[in-house]
N, C-alpha and C. Protein backbone atom coordinates (compact mmCIF):
# COMPACT_ATOMS: atom_id res chain seq x y z
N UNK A 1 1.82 18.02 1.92
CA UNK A 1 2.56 17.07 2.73
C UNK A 1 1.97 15.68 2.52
N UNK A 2 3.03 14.94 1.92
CA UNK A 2 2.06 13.11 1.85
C UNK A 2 2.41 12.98 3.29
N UNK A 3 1.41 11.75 3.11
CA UNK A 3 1.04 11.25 4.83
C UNK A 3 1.66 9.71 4.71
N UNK A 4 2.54 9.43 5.81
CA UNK A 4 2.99 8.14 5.60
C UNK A 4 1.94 7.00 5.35
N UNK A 5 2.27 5.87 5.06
CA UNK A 5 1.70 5.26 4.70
C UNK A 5 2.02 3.72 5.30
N UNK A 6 1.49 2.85 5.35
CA UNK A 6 1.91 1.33 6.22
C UNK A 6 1.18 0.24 5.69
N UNK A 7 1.99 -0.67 5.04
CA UNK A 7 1.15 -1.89 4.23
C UNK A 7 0.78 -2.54 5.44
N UNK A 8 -0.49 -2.99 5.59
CA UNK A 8 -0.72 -4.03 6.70
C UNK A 8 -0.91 -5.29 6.02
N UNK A 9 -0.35 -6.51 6.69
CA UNK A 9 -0.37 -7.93 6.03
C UNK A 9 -1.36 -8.68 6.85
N UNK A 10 -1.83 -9.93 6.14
CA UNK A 10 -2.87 -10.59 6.83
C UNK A 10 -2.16 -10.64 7.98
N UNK A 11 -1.69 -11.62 8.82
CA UNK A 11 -1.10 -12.21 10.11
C UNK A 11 -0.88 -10.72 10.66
N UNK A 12 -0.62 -9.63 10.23
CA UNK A 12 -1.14 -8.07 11.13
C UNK A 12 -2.65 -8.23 11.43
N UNK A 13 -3.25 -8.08 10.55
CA UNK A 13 -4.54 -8.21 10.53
C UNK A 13 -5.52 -9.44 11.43
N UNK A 14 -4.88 -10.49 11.57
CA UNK A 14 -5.35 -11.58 12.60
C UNK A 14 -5.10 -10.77 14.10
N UNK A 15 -3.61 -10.17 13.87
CA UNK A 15 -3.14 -10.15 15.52
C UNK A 15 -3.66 -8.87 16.07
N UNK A 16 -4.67 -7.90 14.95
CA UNK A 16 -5.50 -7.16 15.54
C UNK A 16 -6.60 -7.50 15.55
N UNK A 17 -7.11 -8.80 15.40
CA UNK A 17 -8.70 -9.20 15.56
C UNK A 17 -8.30 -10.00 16.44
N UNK A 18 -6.96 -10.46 17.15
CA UNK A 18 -6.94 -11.36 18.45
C UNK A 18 -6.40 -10.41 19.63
N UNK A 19 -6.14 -8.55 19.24
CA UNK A 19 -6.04 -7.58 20.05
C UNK A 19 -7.66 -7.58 20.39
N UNK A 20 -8.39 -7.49 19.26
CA UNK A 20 -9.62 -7.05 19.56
C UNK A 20 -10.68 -8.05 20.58
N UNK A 21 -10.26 -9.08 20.05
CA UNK A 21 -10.90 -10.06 21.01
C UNK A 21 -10.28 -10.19 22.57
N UNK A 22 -9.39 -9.52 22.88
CA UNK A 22 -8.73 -9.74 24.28
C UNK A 22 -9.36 -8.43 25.00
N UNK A 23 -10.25 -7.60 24.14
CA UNK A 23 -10.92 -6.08 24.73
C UNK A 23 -12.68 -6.57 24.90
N UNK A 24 -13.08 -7.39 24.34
CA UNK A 24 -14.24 -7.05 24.69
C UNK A 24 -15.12 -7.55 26.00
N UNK A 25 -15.74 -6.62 26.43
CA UNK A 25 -16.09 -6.82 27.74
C UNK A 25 -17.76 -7.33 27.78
N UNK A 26 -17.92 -7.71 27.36
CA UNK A 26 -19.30 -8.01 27.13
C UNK A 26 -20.31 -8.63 25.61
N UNK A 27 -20.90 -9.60 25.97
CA UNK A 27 -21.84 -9.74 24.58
C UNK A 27 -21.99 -9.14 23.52
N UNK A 28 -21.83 -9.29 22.42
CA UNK A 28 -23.03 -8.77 21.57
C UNK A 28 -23.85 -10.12 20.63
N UNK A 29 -25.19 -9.82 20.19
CA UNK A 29 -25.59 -10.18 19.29
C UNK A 29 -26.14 -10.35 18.15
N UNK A 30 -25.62 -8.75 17.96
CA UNK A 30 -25.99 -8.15 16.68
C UNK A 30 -24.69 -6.92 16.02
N UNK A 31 -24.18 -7.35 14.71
CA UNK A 31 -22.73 -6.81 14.28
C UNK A 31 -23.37 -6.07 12.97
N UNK A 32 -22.91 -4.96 12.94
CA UNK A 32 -23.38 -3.89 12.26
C UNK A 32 -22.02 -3.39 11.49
N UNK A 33 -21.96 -3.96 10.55
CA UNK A 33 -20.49 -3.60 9.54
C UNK A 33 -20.74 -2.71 8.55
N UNK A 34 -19.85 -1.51 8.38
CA UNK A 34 -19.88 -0.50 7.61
C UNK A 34 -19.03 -0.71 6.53
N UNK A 35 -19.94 -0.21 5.48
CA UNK A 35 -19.30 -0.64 3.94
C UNK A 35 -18.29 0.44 3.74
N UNK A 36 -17.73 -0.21 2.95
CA UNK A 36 -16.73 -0.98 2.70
C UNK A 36 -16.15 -1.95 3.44
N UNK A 37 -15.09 -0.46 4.30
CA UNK A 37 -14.28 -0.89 4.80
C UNK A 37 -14.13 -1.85 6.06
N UNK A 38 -15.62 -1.84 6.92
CA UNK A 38 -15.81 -3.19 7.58
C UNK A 38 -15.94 -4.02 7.35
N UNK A 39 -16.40 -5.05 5.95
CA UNK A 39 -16.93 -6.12 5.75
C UNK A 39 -15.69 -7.11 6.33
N UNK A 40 -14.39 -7.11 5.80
CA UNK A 40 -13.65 -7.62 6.01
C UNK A 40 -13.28 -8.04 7.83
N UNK A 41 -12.70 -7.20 8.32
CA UNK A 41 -12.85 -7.19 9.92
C UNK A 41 -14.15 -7.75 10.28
N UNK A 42 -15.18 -7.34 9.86
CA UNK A 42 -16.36 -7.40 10.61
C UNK A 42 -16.75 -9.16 10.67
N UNK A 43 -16.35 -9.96 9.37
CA UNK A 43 -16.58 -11.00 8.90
C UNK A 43 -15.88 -11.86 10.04
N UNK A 44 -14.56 -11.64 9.98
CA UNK A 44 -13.49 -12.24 11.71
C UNK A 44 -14.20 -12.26 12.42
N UNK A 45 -14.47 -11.26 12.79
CA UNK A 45 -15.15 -10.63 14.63
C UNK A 45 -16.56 -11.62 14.29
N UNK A 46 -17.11 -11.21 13.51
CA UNK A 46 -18.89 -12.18 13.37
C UNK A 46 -18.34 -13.63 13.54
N UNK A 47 -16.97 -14.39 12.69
CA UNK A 47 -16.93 -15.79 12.92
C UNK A 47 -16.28 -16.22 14.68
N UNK A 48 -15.26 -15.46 15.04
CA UNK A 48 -14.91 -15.68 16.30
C UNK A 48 -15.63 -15.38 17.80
N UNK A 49 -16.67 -14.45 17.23
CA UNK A 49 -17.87 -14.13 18.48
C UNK A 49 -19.10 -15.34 18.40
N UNK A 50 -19.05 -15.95 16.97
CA UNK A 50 -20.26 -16.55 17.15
C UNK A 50 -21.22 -15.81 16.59
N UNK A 51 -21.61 -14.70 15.73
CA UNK A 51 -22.27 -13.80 16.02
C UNK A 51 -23.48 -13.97 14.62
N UNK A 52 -24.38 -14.36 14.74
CA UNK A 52 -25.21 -14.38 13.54
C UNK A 52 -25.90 -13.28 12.76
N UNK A 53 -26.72 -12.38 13.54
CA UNK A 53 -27.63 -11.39 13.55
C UNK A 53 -26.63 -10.19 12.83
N UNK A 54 -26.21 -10.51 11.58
CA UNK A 54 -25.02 -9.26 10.67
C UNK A 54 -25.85 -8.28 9.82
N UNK A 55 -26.10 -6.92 9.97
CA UNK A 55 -26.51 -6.31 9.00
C UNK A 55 -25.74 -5.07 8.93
N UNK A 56 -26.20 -3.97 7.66
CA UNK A 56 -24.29 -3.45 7.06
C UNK A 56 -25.22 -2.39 6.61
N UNK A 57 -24.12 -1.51 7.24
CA UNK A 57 -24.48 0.37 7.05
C UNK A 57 -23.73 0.48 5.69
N UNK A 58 -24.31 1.46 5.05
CA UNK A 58 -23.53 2.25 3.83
C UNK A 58 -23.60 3.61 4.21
N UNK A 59 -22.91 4.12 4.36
CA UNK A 59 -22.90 5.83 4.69
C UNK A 59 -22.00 6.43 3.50
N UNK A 60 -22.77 8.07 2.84
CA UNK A 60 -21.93 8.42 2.03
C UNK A 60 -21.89 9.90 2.37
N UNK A 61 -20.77 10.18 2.41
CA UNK A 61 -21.26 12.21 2.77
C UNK A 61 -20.42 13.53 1.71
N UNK A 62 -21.88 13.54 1.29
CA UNK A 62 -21.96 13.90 -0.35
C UNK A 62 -21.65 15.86 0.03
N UNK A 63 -20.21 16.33 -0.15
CA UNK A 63 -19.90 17.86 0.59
C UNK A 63 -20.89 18.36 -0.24
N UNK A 64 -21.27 19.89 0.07
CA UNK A 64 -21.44 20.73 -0.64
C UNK A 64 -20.94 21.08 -1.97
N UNK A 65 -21.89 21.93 -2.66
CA UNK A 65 -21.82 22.45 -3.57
C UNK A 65 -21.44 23.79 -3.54
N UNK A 66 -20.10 24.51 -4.12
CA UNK A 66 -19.77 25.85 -3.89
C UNK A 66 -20.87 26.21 -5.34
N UNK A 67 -21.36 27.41 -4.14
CA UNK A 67 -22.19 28.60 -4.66
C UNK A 67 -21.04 29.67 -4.99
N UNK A 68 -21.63 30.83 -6.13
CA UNK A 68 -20.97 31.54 -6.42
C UNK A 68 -20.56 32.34 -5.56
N UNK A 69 -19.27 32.89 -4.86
CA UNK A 69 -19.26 33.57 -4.38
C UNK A 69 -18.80 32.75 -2.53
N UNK A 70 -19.07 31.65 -2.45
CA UNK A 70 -18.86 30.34 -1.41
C UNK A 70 -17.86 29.86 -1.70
N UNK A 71 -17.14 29.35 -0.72
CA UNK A 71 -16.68 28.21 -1.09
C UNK A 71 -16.71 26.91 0.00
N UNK A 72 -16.21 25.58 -0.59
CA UNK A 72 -16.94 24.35 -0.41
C UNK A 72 -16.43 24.13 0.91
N UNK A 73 -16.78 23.97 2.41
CA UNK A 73 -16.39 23.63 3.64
C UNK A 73 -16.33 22.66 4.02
N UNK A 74 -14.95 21.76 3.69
CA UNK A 74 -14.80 20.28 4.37
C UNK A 74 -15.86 19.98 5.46
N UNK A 75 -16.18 18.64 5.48
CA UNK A 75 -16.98 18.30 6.69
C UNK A 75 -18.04 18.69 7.12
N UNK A 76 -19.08 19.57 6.10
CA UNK A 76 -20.06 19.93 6.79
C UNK A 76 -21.41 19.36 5.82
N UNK A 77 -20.98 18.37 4.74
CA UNK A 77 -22.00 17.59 4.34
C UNK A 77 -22.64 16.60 5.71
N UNK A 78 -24.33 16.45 5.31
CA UNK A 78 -25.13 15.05 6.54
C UNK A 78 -24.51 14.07 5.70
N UNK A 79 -24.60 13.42 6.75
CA UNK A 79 -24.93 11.61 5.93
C UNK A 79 -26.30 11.39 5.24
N UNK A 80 -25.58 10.40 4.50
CA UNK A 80 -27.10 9.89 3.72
C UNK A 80 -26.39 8.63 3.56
N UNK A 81 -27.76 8.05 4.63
CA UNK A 81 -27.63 6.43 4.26
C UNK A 81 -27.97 5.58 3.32
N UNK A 82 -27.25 4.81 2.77
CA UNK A 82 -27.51 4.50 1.50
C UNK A 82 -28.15 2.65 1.81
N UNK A 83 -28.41 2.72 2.93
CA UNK A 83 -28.18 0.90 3.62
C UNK A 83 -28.47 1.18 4.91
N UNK A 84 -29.49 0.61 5.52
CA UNK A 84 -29.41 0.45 7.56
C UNK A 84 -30.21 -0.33 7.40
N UNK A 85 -30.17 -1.23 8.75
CA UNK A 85 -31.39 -2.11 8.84
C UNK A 85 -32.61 -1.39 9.46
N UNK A 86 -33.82 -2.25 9.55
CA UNK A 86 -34.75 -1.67 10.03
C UNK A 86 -34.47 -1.73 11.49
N UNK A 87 -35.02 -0.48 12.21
CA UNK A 87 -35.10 -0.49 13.73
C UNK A 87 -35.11 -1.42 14.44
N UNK A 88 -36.42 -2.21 14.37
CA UNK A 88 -36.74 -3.12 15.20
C UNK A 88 -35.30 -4.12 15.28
N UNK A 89 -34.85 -4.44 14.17
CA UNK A 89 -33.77 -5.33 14.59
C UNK A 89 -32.87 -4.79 15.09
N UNK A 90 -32.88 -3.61 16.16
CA UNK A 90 -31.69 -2.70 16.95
C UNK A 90 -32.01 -2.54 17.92
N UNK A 91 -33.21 -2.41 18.36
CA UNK A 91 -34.12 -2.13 19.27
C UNK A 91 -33.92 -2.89 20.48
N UNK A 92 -33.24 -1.86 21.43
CA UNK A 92 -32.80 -3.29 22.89
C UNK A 92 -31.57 -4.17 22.81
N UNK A 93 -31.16 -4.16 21.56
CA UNK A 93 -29.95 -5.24 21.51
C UNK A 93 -28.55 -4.23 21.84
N UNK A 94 -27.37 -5.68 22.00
CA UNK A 94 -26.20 -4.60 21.87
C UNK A 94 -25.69 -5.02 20.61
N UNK A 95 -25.39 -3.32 20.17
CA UNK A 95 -24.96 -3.52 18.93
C UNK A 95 -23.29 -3.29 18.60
N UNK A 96 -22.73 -4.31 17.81
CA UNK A 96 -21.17 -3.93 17.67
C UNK A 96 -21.35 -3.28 16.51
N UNK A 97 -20.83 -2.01 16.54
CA UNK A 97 -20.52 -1.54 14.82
C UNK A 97 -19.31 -1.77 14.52
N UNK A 98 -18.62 -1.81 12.64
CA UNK A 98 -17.30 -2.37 13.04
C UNK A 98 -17.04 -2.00 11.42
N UNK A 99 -15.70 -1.09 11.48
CA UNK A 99 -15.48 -0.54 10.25
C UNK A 99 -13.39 -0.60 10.56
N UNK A 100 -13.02 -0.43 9.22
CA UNK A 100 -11.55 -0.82 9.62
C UNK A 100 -10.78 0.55 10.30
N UNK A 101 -11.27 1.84 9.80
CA UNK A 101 -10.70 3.01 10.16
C UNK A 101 -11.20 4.00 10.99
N UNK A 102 -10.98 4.16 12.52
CA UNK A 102 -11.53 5.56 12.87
C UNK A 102 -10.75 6.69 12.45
N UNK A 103 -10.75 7.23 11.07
CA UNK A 103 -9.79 8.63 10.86
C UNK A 103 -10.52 9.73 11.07
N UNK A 104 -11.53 10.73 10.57
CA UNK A 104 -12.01 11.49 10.67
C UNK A 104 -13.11 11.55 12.43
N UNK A 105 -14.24 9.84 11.97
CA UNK A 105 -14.93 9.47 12.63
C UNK A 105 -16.26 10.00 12.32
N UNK A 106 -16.45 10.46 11.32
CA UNK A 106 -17.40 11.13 10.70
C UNK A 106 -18.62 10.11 10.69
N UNK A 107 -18.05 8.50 9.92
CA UNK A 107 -18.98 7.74 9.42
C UNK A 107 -19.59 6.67 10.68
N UNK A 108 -18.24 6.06 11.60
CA UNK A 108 -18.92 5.50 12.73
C UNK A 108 -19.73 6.07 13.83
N UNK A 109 -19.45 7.44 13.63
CA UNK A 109 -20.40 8.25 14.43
C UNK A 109 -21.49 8.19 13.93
N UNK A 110 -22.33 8.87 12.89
CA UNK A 110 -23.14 9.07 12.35
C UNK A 110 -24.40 7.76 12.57
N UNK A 111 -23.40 6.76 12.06
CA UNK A 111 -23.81 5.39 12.60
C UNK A 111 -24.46 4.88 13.84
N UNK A 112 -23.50 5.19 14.56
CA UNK A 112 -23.79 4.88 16.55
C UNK A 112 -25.11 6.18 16.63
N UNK A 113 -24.89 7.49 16.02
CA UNK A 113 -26.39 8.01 16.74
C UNK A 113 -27.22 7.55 15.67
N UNK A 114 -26.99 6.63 14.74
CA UNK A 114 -28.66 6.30 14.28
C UNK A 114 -29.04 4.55 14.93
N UNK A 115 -27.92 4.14 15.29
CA UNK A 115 -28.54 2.95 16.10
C UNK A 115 -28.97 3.35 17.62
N UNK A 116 -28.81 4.28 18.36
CA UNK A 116 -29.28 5.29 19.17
C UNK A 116 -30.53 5.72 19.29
N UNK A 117 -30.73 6.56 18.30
CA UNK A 117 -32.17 6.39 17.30
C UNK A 117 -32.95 5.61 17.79
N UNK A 118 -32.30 4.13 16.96
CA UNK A 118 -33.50 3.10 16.78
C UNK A 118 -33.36 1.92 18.19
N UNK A 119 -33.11 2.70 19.36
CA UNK A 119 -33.31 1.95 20.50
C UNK A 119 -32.41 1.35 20.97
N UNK A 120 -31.25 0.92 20.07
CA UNK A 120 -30.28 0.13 20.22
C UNK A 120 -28.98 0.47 21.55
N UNK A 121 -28.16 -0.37 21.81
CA UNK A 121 -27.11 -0.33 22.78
C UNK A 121 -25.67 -0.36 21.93
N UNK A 122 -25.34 1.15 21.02
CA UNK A 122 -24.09 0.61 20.37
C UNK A 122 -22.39 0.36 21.01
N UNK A 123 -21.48 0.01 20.23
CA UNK A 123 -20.43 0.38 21.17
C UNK A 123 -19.82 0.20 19.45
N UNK A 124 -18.85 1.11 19.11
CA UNK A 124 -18.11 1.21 18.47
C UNK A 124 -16.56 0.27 18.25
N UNK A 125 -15.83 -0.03 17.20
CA UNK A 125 -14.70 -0.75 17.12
C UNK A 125 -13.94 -0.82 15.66
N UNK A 126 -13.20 -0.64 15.75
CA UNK A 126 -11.95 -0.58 14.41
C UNK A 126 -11.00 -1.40 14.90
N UNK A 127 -10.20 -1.72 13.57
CA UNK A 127 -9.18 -2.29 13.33
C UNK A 127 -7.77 -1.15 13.89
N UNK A 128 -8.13 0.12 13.18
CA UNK A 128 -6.94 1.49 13.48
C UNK A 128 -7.47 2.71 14.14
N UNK A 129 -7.05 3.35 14.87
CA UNK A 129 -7.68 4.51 15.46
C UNK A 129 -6.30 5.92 15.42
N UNK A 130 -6.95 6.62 14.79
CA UNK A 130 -5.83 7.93 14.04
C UNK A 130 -6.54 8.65 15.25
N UNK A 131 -5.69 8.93 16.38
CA UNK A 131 -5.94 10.09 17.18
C UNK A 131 -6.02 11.45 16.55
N UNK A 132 -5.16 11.58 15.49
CA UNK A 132 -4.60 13.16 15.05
C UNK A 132 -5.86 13.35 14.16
N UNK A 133 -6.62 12.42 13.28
CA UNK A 133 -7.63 13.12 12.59
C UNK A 133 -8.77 12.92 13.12
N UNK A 134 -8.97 12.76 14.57
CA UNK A 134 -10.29 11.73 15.00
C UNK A 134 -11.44 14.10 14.93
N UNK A 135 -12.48 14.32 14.46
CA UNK A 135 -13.15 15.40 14.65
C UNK A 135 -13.58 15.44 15.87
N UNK A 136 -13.38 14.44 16.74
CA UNK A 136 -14.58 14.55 18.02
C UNK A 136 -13.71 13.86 18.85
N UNK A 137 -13.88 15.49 19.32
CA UNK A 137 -12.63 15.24 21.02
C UNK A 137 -13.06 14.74 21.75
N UNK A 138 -14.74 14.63 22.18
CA UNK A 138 -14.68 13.79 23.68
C UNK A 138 -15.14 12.08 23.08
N UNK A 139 -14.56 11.65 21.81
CA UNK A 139 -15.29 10.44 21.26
C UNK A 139 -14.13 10.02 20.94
N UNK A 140 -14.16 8.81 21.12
CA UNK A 140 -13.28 7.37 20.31
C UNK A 140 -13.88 6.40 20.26
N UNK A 141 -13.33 4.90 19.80
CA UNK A 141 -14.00 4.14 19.47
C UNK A 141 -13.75 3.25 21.11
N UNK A 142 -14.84 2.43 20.91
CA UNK A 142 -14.80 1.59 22.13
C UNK A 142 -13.50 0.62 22.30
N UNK A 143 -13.26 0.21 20.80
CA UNK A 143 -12.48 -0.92 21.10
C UNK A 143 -12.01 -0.51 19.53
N UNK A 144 -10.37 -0.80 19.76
CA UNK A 144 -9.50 -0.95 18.62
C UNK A 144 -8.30 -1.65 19.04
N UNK A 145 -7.87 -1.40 17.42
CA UNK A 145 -6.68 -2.79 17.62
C UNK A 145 -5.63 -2.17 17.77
N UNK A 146 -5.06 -0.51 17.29
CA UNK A 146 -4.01 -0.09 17.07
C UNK A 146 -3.91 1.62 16.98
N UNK A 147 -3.40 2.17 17.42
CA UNK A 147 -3.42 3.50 16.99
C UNK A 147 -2.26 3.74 15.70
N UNK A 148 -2.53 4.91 15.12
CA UNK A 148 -1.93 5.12 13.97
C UNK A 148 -1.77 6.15 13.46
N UNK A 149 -0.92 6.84 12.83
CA UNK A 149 -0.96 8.28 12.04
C UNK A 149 -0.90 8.47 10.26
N UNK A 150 -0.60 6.56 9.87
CA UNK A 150 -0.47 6.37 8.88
C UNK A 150 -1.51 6.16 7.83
N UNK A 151 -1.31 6.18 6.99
CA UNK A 151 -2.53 5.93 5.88
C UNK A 151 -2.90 4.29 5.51
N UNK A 152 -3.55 3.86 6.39
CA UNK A 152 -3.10 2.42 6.19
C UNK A 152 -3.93 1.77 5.25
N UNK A 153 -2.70 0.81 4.39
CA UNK A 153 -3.19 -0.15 3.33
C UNK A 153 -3.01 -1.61 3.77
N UNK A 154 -5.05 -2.07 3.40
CA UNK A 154 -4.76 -3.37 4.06
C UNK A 154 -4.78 -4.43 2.79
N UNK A 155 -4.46 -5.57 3.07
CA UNK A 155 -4.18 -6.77 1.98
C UNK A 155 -5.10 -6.63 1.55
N UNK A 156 -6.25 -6.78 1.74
CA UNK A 156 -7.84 -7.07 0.66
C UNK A 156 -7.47 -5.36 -0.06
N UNK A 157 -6.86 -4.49 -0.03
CA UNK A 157 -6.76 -3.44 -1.28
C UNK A 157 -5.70 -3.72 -1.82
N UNK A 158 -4.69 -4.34 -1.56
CA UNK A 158 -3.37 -4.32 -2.24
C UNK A 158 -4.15 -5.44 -3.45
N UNK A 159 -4.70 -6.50 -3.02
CA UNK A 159 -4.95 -7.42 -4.02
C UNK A 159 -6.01 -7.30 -5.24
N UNK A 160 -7.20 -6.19 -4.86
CA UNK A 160 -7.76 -5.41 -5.96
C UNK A 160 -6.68 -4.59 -6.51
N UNK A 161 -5.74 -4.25 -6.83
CA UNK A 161 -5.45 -3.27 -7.50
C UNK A 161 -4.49 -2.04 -7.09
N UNK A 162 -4.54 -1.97 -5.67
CA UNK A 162 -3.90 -0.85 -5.20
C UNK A 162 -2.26 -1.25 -4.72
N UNK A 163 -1.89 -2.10 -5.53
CA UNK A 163 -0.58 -2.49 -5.38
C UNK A 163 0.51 -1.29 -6.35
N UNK A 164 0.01 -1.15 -7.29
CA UNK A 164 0.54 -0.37 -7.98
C UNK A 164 0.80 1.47 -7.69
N UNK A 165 -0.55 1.87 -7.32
CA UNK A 165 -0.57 3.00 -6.79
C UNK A 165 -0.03 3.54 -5.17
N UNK A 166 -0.53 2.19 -4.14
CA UNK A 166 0.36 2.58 -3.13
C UNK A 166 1.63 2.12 -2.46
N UNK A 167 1.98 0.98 -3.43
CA UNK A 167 3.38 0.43 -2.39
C UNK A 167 4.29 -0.22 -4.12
N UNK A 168 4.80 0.78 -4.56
CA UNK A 168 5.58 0.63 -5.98
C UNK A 168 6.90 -0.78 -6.14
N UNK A 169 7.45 -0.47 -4.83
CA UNK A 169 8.81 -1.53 -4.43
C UNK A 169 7.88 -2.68 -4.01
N UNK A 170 6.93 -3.35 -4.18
CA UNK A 170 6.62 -4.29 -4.24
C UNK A 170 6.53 -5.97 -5.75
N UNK A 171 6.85 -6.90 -5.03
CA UNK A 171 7.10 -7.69 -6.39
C UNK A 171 5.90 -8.06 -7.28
């Protein structure tokens, strides 16, 4: 079954970083953007908060290997961070993490309990939040811009390259 799909355009993309800014209830001063797909969002939110103190998770979750006789079980690779800052700069602060997609929730999770970990006060936030694939029923993100079921493509991929592969009727 393909999964629909939804081009998002910049001026979408503003009017969910001016959704996002009408949610937040409190400070932060330290923005924790997850690679990739946060840099972009995260860059908005860091210029319209004011926010200096930016450092950027890489999370990769490398599945299993089917053994003979096994086979490979979605979702049950750890993370391995490939990028975090050091503790101390988490330690006591509140931290925004900020990635464009909660779909699975695999990676902003993983995230929030290692700034947890390191002392920190996280609160989670996306651009889209996929109720239907979220793994963790009593978890969502703190703050998002939109719920969604679609596969969403945002302008910064259409303009690398993914014009061709995901939206064909385009000029």
């Amino acid at each position: 079954m393909n999964q629909r799909q939804e081009l998002v355009t910049w001026d979408d993309v503003h009017r969910l970083i001016d959704n996002l800014m009408q949610q937040f209830d409190r400070q932060y001063k330290v923005l924790l953007i997850i690679t990739r797909g946060g840099i972009v969002p995260g860059g908005f939110l860091a210029h319209a908060m004011d926010i200096r103190n930016i450092y950027t998770a890489s999370v990769d979750f490398f599945e299993p290997l089917e053994s003979p006789g096994q086979r490979n079980v979605p979702y049950l690779a750890w993370p391995r961070f490939l990028q975090f800052p050091e503790p101390a700069a988490l330690r006591d602060e509140r931290v925004l993490i900020v990635d464009d997609v909660w779909g699975s929730g695999r990676t902003i999770t993983a995230v929030r309990k290692r700034v947890l970990a390191a002392g920190g006060l996280p609160s989670t936030c996306v651009l889209h939040f996929n109720p239907n694939r979220n793994l963790f029923d009593a978890s969502l993100p703190d703050y998002y811009g939109a719920t969604t079921d679609a596969r969403i493509i945002y302008p910064w991929e259409v303009e690398r390259g993914f014009r061709s592969r995901f939206t064909p009727n385009l000029p």
